[in-house]
C-alpha atoms as a PDB file:
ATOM      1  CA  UNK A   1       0.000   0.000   0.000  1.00  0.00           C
ATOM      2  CA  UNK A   2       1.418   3.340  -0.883  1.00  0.00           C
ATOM      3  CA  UNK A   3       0.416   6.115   1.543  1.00  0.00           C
ATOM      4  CA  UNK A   4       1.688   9.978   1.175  1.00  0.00           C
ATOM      5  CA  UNK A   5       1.005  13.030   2.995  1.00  0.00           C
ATOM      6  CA  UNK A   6       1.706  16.932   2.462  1.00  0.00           C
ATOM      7  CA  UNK A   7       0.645  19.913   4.215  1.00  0.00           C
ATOM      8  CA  UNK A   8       0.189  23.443   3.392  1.00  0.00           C
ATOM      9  CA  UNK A   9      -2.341  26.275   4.170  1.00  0.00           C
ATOM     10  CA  UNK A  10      -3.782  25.241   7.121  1.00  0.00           C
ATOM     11  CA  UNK A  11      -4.801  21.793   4.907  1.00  0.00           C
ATOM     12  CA  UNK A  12      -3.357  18.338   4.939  1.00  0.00           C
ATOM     13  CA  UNK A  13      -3.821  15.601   2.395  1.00  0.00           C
ATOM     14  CA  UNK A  14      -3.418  12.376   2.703  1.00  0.00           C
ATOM     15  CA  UNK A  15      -2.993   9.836  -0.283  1.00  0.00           C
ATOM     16  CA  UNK A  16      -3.262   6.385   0.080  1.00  0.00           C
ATOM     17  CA  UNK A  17      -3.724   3.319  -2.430  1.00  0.00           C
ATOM     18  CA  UNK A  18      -6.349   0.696  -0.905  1.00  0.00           C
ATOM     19  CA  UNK A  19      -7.037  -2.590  -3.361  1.00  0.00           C
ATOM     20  CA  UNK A  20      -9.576  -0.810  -4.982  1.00  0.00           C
ATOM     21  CA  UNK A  21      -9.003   2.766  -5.532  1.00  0.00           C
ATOM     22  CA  UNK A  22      -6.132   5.637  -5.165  1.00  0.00           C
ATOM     23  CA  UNK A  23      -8.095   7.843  -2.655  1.00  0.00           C
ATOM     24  CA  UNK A  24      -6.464  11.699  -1.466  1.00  0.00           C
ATOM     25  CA  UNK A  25      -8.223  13.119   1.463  1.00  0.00           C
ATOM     26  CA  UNK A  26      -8.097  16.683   2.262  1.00  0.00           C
ATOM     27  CA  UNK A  27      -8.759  17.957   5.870  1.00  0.00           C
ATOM     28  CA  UNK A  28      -9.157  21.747   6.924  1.00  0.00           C
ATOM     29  CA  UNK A  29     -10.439  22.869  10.417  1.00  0.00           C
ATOM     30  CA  UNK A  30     -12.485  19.828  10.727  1.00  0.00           C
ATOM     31  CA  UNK A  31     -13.767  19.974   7.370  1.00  0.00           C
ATOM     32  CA  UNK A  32     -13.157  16.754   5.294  1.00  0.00           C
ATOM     33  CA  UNK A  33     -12.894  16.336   0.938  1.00  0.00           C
ATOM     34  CA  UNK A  34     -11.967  13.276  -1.304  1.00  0.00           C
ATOM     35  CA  UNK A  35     -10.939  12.451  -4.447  1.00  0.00           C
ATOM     36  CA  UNK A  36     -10.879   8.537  -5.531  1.00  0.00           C
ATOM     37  CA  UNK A  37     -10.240   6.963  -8.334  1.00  0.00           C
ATOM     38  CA  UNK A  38     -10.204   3.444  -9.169  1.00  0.00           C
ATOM     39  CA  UNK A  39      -6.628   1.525  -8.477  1.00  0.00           C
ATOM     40  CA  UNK A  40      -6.068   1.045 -12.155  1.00  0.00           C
ATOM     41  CA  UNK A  41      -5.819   4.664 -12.296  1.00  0.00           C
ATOM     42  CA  UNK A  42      -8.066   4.918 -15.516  1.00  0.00           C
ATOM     43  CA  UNK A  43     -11.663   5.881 -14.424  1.00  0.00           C
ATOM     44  CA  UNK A  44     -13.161   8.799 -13.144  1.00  0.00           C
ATOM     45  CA  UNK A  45     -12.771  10.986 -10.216  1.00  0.00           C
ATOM     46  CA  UNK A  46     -15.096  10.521  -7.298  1.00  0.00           C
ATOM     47  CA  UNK A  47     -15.522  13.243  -5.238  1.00  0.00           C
ATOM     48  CA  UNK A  48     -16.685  12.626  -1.730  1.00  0.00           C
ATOM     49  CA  UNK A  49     -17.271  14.685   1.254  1.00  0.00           C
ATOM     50  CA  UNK A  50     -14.774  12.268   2.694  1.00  0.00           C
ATOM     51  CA  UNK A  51     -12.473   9.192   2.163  1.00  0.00           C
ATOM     52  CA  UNK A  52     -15.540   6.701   2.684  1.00  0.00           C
ATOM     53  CA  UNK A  53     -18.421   9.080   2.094  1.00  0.00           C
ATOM     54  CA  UNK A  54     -21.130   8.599  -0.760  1.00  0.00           C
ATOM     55  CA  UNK A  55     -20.006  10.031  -4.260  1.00  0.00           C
ATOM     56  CA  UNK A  56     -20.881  13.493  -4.624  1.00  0.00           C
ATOM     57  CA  UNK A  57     -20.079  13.925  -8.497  1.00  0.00           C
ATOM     58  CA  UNK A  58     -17.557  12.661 -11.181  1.00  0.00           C
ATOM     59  CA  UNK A  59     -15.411  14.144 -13.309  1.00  0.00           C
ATOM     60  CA  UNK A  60     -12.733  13.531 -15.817  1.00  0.00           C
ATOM     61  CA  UNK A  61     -10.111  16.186 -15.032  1.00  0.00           C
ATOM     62  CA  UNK A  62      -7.651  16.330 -11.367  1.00  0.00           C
ATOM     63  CA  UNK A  63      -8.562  20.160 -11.910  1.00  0.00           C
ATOM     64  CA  UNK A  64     -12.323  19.992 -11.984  1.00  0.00           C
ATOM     65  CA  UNK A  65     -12.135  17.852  -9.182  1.00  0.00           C
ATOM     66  CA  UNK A  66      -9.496  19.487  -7.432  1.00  0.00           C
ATOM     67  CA  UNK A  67     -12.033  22.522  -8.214  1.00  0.00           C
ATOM     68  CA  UNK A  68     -15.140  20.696  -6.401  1.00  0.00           C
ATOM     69  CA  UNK A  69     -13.214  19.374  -2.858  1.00  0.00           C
ATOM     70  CA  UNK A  70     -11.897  22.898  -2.557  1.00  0.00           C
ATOM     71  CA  UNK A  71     -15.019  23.949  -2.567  1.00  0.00           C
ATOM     72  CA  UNK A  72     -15.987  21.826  -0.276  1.00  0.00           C
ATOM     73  CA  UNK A  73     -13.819  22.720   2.303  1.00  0.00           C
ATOM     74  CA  UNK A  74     -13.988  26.703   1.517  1.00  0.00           C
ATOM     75  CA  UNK A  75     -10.788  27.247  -0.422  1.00  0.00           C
ATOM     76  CA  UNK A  76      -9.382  27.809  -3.593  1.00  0.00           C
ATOM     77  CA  UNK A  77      -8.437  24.311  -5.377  1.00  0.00           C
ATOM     78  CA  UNK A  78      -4.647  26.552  -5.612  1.00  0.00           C
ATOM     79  CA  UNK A  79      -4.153  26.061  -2.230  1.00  0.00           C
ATOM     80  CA  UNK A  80      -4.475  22.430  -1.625  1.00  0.00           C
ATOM     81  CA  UNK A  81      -1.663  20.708  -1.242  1.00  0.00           C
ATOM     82  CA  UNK A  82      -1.015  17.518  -3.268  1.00  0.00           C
ATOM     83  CA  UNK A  83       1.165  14.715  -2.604  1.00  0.00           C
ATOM     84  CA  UNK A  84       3.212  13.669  -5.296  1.00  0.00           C
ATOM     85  CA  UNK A  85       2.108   9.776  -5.626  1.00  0.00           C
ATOM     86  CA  UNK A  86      -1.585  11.473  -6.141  1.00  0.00           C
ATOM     87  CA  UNK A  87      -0.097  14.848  -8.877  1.00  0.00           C
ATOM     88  CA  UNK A  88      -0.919  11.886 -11.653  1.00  0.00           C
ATOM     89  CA  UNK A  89      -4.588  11.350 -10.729  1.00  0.00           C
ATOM     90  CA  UNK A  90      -7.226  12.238 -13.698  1.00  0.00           C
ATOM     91  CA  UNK A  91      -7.640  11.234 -17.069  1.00  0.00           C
END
């Protein structure tokens, strides 16, 4: 299992690989975001209001994604960190 963290902003993600799905987790003052994506690394983006939640909405890009769980947590998708095991998620 590969895990991976990074923080920045007053945000941490955390990446990890499960047998299933690549899954990065963002956390900000209590507030919780996820993006999944199945372990092949091919599908779509799940976003999640966290790492086990129920799928919020699906999208192609990291970015639009990236755009949704910043949302989520109240900041701009620029300031969440990413780890670097997790910079290749997306189609």
């Amino acid at each position: 299992m590969t895990e991976a963290s990074a923080s920045a902003n007053g945000i941490t993600a955390r990446y990890e690989e499960t047998e299933t799905e690549r899954i990065l987790t963002f956390d900000r003052d209590g507030r919780t975001a996820a993006v999944a994506q199945n372990i092949e690394g091919y599908a779509m983006l799940k976003v999640r209001p966290s790492a086990d939640g129920d799928e919020l909405e699906r999208y192609y890009g990291f970015d639009m994604a990236l755009d949704h769980a910043g949302e989520l947590l109240g900041v701009s998708p620029h300031d969440l960190p990413i780890p670097e095991p997790a910079e290749d998620m997306g189609m």
